[in-house]
PDB file of N, CA and C in Angstrom:
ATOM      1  N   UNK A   1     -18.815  10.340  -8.325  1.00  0.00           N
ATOM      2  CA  UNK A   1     -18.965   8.899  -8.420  1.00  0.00           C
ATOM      3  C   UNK A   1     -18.643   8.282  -7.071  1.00  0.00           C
ATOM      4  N   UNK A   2     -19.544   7.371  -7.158  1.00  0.00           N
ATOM      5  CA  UNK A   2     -19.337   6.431  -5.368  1.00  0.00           C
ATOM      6  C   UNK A   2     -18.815   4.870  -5.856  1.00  0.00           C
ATOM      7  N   UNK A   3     -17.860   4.364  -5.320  1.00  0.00           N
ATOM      8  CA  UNK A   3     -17.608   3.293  -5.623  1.00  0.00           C
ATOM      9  C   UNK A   3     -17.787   2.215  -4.312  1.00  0.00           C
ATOM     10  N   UNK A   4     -18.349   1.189  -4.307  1.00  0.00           N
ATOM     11  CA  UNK A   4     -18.539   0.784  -2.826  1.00  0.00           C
ATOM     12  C   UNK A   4     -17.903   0.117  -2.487  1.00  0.00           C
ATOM     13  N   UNK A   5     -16.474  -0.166  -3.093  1.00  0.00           N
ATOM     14  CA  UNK A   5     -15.592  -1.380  -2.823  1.00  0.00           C
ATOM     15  C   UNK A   5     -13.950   0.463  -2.859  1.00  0.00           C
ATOM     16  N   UNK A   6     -13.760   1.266  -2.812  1.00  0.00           N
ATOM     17  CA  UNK A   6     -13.192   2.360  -2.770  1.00  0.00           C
ATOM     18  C   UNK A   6     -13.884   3.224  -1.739  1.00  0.00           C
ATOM     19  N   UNK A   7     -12.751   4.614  -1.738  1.00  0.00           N
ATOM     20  CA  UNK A   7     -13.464   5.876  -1.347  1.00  0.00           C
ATOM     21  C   UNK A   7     -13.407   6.487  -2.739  1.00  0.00           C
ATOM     22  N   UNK A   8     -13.439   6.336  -3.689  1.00  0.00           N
ATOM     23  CA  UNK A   8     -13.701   7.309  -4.700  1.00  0.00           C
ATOM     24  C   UNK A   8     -14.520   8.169  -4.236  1.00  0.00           C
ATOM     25  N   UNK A   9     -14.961   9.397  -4.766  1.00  0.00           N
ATOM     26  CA  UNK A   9     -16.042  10.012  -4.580  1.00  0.00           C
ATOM     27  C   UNK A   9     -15.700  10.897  -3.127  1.00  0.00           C
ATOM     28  N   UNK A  10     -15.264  10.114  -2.281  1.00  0.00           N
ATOM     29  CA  UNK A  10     -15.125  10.983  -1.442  1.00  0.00           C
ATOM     30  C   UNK A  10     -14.569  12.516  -1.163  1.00  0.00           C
ATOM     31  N   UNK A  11     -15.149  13.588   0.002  1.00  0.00           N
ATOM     32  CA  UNK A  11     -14.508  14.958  -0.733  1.00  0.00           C
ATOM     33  C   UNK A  11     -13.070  14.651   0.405  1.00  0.00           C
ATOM     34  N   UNK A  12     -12.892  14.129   1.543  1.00  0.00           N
ATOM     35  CA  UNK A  12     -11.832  13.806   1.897  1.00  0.00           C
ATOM     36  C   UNK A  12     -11.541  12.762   2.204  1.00  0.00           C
ATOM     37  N   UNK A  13     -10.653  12.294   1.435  1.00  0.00           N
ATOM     38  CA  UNK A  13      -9.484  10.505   1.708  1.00  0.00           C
ATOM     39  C   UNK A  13      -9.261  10.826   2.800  1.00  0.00           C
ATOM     40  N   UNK A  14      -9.101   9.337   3.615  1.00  0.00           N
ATOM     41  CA  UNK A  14      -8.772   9.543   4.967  1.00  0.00           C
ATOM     42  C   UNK A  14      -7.784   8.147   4.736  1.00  0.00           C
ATOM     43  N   UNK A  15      -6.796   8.134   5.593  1.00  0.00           N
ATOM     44  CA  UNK A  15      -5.517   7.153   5.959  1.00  0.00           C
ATOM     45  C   UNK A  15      -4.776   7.134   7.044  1.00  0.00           C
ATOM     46  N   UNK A  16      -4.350   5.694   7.276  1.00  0.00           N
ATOM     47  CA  UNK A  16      -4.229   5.646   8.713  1.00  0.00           C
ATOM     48  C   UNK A  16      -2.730   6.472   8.434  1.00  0.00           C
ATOM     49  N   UNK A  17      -1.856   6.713   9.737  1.00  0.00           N
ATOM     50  CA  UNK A  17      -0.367   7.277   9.161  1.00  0.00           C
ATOM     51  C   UNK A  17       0.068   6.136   9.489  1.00  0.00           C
ATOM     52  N   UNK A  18       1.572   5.989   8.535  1.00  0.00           N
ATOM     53  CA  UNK A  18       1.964   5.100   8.656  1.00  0.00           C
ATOM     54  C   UNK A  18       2.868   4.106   9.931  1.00  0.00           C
ATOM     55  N   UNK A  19       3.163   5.424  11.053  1.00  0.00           N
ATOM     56  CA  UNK A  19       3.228   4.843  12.268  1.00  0.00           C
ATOM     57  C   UNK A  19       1.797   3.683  13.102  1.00  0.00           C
ATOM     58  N   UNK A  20       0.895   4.340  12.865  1.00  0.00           N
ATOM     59  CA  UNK A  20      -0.092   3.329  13.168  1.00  0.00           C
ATOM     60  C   UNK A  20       0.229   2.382  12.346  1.00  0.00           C
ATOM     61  N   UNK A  21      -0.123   2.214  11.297  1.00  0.00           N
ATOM     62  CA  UNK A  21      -0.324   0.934  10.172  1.00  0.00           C
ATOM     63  C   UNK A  21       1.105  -0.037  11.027  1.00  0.00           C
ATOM     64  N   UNK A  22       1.942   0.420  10.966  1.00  0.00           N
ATOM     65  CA  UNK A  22       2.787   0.259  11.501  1.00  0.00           C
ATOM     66  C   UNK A  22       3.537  -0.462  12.444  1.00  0.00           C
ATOM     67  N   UNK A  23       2.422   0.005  13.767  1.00  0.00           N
ATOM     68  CA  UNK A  23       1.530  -0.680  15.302  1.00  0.00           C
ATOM     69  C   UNK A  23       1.202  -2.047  14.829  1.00  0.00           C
ATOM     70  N   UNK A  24       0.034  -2.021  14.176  1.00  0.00           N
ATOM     71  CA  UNK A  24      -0.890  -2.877  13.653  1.00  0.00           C
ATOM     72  C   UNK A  24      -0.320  -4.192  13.670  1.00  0.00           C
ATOM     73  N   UNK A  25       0.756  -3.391  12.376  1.00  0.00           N
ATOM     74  CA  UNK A  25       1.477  -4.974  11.633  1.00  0.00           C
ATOM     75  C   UNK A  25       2.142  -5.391  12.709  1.00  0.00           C
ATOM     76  N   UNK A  26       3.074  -4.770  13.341  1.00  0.00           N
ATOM     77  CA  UNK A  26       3.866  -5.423  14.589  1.00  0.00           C
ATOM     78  C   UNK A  26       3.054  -6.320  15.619  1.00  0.00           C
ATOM     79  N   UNK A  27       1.800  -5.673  16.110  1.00  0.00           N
ATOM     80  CA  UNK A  27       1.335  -6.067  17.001  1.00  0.00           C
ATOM     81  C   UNK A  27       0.690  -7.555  16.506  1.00  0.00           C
ATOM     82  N   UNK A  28       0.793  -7.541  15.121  1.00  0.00           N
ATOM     83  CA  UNK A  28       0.049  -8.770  14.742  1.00  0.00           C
ATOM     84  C   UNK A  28       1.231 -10.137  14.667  1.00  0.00           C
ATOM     85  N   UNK A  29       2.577  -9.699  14.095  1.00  0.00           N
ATOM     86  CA  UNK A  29       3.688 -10.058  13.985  1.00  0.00           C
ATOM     87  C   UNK A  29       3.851 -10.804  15.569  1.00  0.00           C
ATOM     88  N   UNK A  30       3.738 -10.092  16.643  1.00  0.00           N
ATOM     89  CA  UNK A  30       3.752 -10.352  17.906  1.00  0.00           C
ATOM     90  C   UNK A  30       3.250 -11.029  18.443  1.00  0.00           C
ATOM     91  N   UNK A  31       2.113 -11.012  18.053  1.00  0.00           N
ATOM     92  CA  UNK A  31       0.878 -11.065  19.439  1.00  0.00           C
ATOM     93  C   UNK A  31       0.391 -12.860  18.133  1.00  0.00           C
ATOM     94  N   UNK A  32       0.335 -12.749  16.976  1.00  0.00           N
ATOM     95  CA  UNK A  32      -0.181 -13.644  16.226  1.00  0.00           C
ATOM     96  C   UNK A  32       0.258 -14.171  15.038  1.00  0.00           C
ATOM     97  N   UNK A  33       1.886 -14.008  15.189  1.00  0.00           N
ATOM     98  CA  UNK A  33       2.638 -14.393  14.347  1.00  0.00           C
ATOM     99  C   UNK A  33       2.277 -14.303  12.921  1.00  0.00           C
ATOM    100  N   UNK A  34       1.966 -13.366  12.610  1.00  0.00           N
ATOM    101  CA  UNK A  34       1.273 -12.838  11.178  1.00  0.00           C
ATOM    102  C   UNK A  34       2.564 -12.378  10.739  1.00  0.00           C
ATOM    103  N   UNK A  35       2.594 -13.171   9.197  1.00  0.00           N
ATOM    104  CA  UNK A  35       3.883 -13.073   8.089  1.00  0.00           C
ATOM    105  C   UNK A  35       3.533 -12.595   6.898  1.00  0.00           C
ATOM    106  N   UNK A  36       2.188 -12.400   6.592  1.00  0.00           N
ATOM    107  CA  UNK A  36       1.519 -12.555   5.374  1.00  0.00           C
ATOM    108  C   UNK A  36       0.899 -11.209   5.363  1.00  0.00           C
ATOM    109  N   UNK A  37       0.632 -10.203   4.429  1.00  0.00           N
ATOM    110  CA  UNK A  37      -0.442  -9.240   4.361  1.00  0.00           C
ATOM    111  C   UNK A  37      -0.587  -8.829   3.231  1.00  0.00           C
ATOM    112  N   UNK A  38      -2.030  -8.509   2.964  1.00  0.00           N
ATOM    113  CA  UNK A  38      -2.663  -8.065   2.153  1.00  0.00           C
ATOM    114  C   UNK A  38      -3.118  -6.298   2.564  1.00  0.00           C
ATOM    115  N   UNK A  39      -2.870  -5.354   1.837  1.00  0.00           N
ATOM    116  CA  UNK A  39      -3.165  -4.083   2.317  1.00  0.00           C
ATOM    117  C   UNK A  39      -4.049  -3.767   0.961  1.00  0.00           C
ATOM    118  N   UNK A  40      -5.582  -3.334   1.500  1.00  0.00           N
ATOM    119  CA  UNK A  40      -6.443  -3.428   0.175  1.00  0.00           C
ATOM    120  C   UNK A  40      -6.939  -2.238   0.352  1.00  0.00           C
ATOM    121  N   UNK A  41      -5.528  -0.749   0.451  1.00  0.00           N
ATOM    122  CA  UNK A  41      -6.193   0.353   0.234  1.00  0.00           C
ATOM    123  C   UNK A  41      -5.881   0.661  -1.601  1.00  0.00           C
ATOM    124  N   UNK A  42      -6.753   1.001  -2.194  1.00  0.00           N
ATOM    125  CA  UNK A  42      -6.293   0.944  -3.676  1.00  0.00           C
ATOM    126  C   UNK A  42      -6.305   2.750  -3.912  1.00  0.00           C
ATOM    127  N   UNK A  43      -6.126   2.715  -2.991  1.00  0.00           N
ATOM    128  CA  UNK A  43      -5.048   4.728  -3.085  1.00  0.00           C
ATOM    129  C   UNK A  43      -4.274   4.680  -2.017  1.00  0.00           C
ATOM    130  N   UNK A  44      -2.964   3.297  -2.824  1.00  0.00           N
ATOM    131  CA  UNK A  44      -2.004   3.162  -1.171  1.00  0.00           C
ATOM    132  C   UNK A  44      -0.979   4.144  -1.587  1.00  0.00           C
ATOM    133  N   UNK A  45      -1.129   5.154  -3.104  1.00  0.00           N
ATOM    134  CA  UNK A  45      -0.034   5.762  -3.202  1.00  0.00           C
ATOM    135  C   UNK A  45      -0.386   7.320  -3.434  1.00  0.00           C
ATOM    136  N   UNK A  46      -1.842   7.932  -2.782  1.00  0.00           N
ATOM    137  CA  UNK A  46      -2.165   8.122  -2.627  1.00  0.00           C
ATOM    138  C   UNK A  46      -1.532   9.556  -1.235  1.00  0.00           C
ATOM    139  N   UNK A  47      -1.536   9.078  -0.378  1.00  0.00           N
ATOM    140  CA  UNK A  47      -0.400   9.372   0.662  1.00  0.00           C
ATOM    141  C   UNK A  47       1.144   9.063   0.365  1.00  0.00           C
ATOM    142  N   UNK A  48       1.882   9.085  -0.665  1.00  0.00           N
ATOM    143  CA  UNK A  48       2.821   9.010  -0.679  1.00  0.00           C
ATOM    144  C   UNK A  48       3.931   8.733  -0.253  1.00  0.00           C
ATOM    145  N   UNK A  49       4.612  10.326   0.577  1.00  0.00           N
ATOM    146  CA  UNK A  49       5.568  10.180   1.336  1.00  0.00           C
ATOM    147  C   UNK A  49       4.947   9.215   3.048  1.00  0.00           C
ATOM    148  N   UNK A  50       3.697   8.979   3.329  1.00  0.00           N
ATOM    149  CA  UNK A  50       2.849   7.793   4.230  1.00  0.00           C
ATOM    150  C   UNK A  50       3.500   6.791   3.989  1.00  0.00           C
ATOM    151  N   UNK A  51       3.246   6.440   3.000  1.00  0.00           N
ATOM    152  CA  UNK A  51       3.387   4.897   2.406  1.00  0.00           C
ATOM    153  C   UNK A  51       5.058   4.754   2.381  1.00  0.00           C
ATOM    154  N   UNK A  52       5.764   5.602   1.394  1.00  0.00           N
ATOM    155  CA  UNK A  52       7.213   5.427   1.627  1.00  0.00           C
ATOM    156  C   UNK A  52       7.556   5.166   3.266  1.00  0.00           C
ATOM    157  N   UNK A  53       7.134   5.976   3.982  1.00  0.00           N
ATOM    158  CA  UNK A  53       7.644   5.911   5.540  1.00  0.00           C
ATOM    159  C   UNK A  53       7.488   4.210   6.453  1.00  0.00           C
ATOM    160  N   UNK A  54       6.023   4.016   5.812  1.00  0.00           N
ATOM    161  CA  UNK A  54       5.732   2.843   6.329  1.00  0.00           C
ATOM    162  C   UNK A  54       6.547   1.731   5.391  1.00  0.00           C
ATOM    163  N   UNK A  55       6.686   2.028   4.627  1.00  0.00           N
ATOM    164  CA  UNK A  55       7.708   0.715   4.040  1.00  0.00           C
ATOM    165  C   UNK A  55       9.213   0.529   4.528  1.00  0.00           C
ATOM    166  N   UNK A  56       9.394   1.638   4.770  1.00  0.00           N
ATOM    167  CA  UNK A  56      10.874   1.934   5.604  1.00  0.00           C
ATOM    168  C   UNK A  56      10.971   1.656   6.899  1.00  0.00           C
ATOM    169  N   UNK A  57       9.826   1.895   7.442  1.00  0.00           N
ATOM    170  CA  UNK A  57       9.487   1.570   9.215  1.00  0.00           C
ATOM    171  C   UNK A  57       9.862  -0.383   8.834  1.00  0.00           C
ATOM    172  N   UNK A  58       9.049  -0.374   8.158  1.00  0.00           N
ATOM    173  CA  UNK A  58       9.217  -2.110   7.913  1.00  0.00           C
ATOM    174  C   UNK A  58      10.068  -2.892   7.663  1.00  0.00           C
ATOM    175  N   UNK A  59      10.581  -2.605   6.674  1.00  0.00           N
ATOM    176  CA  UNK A  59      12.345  -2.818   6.195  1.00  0.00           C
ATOM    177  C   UNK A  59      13.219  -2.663   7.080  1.00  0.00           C
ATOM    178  N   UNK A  60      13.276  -1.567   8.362  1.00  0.00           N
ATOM    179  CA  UNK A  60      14.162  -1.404   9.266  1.00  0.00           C
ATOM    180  C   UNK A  60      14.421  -2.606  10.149  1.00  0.00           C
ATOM    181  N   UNK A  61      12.780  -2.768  10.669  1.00  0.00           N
ATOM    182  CA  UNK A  61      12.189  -3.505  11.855  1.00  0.00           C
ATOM    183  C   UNK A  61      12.137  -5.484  11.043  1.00  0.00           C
ATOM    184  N   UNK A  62      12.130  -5.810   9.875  1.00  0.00           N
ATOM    185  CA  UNK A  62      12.036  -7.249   9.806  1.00  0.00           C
ATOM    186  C   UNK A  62      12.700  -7.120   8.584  1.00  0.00           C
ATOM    187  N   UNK A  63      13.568  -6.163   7.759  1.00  0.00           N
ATOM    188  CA  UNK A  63      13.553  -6.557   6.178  1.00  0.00           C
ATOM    189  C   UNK A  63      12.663  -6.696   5.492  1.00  0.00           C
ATOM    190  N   UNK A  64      12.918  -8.059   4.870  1.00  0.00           N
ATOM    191  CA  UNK A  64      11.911  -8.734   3.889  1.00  0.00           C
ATOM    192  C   UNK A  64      11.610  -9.657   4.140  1.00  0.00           C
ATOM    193  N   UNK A  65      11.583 -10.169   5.610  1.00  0.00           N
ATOM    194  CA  UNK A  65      10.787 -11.501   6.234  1.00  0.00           C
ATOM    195  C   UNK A  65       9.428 -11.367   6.051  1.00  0.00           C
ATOM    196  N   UNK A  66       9.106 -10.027   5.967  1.00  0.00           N
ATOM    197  CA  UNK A  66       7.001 -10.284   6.048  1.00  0.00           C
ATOM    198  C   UNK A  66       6.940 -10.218   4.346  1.00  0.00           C
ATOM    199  N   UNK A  67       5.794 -10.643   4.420  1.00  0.00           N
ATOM    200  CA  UNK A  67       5.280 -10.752   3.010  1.00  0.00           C
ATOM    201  C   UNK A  67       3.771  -9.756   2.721  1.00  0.00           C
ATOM    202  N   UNK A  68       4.263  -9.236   2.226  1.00  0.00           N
ATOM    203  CA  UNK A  68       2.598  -7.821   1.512  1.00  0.00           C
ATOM    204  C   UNK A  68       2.790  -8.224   0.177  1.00  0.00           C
ATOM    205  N   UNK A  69       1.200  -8.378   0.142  1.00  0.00           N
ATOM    206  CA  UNK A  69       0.585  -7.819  -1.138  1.00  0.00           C
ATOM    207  C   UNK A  69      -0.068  -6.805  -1.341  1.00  0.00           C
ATOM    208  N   UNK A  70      -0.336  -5.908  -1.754  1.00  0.00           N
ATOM    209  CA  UNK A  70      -0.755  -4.397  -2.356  1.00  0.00           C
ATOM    210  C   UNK A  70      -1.472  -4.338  -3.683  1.00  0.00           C
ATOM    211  N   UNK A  71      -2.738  -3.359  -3.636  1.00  0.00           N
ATOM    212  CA  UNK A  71      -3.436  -2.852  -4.454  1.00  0.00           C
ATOM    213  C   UNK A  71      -2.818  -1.540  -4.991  1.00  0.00           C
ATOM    214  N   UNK A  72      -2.878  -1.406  -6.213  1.00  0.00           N
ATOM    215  CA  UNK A  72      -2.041   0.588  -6.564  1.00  0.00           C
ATOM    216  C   UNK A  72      -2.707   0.644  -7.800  1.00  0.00           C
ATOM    217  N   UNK A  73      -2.542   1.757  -8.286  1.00  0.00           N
ATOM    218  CA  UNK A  73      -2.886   2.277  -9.716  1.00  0.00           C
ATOM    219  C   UNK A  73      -1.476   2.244 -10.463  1.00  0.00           C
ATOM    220  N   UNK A  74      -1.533   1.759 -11.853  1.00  0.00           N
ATOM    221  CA  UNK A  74      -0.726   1.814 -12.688  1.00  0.00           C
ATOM    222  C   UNK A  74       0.600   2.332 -12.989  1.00  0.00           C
ATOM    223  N   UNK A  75       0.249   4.023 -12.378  1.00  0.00           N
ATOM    224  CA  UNK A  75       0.983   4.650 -12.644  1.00  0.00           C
ATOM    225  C   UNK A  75       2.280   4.767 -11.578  1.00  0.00           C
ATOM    226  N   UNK A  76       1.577   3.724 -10.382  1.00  0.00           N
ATOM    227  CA  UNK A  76       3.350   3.880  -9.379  1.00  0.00           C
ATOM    228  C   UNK A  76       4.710   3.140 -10.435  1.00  0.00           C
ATOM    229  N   UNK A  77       4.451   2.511 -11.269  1.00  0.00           N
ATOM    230  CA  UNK A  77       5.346   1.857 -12.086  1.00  0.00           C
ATOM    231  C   UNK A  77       6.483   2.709 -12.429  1.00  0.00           C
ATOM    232  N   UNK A  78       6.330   3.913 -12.464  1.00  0.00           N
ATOM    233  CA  UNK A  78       7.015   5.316 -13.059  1.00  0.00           C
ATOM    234  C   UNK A  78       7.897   5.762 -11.573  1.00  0.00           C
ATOM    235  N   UNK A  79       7.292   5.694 -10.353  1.00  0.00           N
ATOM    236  CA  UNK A  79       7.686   6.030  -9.200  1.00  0.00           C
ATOM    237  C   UNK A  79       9.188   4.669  -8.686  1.00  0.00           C
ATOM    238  N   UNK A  80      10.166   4.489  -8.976  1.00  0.00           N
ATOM    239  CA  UNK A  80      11.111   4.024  -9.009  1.00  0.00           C
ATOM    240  C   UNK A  80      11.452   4.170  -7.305  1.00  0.00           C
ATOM    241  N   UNK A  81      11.721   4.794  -6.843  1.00  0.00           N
ATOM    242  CA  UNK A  81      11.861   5.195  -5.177  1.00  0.00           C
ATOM    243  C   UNK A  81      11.095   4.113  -4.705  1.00  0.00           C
ATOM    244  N   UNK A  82       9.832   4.668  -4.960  1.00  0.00           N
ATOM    245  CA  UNK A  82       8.272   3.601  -4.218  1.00  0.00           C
ATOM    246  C   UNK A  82       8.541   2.223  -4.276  1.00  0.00           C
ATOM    247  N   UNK A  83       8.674   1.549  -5.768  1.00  0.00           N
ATOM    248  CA  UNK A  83       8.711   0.545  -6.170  1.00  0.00           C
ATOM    249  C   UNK A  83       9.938  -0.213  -4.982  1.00  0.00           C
ATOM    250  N   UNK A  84      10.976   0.520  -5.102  1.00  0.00           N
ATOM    251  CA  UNK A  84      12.421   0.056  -4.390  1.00  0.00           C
ATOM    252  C   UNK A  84      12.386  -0.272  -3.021  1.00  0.00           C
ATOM    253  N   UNK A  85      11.392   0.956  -2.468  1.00  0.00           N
ATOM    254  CA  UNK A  85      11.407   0.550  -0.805  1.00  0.00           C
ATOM    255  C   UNK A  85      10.025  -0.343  -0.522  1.00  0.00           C
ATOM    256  N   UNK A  86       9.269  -0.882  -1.389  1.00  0.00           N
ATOM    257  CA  UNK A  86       8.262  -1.357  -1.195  1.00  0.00           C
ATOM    258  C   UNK A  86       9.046  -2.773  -1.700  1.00  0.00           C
ATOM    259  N   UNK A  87       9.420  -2.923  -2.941  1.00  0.00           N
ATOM    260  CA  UNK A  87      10.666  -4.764  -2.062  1.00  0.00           C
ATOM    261  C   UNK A  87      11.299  -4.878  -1.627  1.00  0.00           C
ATOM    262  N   UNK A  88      11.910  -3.797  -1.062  1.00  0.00           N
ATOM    263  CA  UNK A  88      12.600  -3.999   0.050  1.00  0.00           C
ATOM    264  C   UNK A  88      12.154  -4.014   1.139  1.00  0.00           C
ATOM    265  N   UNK A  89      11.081  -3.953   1.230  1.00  0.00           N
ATOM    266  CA  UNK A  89      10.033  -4.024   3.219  1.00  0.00           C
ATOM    267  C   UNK A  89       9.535  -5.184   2.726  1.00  0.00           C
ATOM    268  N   UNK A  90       9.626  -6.275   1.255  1.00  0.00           N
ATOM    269  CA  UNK A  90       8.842  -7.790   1.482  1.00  0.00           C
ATOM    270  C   UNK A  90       7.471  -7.531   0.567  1.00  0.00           C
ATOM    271  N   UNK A  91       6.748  -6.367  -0.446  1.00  0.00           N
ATOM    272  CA  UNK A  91       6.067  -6.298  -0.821  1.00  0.00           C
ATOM    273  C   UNK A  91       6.519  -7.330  -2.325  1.00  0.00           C
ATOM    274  N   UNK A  92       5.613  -8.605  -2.445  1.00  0.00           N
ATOM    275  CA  UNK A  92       5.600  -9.823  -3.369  1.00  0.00           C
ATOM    276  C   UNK A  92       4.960  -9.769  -4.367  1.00  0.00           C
ATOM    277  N   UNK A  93       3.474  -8.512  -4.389  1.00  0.00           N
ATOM    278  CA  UNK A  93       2.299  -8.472  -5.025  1.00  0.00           C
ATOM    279  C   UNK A  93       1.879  -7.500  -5.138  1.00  0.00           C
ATOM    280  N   UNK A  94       1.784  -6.631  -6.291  1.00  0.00           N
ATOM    281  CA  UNK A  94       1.065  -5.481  -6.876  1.00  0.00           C
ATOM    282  C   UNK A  94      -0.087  -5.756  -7.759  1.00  0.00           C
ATOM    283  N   UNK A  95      -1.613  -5.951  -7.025  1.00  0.00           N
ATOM    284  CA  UNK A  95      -2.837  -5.855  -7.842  1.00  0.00           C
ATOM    285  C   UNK A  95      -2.867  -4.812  -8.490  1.00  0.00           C
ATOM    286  N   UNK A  96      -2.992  -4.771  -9.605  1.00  0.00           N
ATOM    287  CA  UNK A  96      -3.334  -3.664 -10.404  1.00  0.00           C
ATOM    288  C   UNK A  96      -4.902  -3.856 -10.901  1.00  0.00           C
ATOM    289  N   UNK A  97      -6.229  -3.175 -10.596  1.00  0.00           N
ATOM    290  CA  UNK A  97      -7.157  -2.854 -10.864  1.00  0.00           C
ATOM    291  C   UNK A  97      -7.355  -2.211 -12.282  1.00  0.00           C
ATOM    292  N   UNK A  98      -7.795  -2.970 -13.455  1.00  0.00           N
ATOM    293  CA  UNK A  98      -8.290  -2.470 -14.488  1.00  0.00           C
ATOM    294  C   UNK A  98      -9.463  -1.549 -14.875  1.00  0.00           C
ATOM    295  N   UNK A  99     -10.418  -1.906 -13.837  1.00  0.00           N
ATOM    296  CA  UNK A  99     -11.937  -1.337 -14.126  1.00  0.00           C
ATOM    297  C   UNK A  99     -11.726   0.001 -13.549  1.00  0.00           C
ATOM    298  N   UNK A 100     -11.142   0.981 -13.734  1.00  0.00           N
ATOM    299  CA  UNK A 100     -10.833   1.803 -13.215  1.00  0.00           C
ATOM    300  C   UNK A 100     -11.680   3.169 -14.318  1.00  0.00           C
ATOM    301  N   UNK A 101     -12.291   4.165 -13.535  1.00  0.00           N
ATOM    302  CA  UNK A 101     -13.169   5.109 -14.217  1.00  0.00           C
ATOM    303  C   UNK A 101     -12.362   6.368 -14.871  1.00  0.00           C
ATOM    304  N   UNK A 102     -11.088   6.109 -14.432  1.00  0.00           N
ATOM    305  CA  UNK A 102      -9.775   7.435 -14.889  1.00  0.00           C
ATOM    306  C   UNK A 102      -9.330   7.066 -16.010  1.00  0.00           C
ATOM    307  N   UNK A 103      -9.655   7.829 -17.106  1.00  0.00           N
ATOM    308  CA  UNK A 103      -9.398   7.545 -18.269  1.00  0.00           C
ATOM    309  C   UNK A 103      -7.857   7.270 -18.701  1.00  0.00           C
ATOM    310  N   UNK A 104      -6.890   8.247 -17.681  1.00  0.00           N
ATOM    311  CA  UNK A 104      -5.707   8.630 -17.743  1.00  0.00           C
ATOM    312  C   UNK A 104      -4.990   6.628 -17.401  1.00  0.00           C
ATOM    313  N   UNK A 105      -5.741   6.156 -16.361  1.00  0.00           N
ATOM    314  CA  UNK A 105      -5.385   4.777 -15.787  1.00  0.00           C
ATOM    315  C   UNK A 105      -5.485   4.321 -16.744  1.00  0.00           C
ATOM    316  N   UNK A 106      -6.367   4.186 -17.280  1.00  0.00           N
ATOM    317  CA  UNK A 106      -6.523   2.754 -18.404  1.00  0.00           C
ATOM    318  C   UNK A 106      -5.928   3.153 -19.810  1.00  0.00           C
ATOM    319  N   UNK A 107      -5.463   4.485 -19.931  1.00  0.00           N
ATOM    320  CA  UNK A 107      -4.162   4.953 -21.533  1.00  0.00           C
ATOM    321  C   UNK A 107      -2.513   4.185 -20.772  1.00  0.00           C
ATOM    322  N   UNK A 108      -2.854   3.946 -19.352  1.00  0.00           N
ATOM    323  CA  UNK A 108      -1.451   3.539 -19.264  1.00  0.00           C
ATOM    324  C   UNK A 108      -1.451   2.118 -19.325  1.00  0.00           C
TER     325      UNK A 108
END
């Protein structure tokens, strides 16, 4: 399956690491006083121990002064760690995507 708003389908996920992502946000923080973000990978948990790192890079470097919103699947709800360091780096907003083709997603 190809989804054109995803990589579903794809035979390899690709992601930035979270030192880049990382760059990014700072440099935007910096350079364009960006407080606000939206991260619209919807396999941000996907990379895992990625994502933990980059939430920690974040939390170190501003706390919870920036503000993220985030796309995830259902099931990080269960991941207690994730959840913890992701408000604690300032994450305000978890989209959760319903139309989802994983049968397993939509029993939860």
């Amino acid at each position: 399956m190809n989804c054109e708003h995803c990589s579903l389908g794809e035979d390899d996920p690709r992601w930035a690491c979270a030192c880049y992502l990382f760059g990014v946000v700072k440099w935007l923080v910096e350079t364009r006083r960006a407080r606000h973000f939206f991260l619209v990978d919807d396999r941000l948990e996907e990379d895992l121990d990625g994502t933990i790192e980059f939430f920690e890079m974040v939390s170190e470097k501003y706390g919870s002064r920036l503000h993220f919103t985030v796309q995830t699947r259902l099931e990080i709800a269960k991941d207690i760690k994730l959840l913890e360091v992701m408000k604690k780096a300032g994450v305000r907003a978890d989209c959760v995507g319903y139309e989802s083709p994983i049968n397993e997603d939509l029993r939860a």
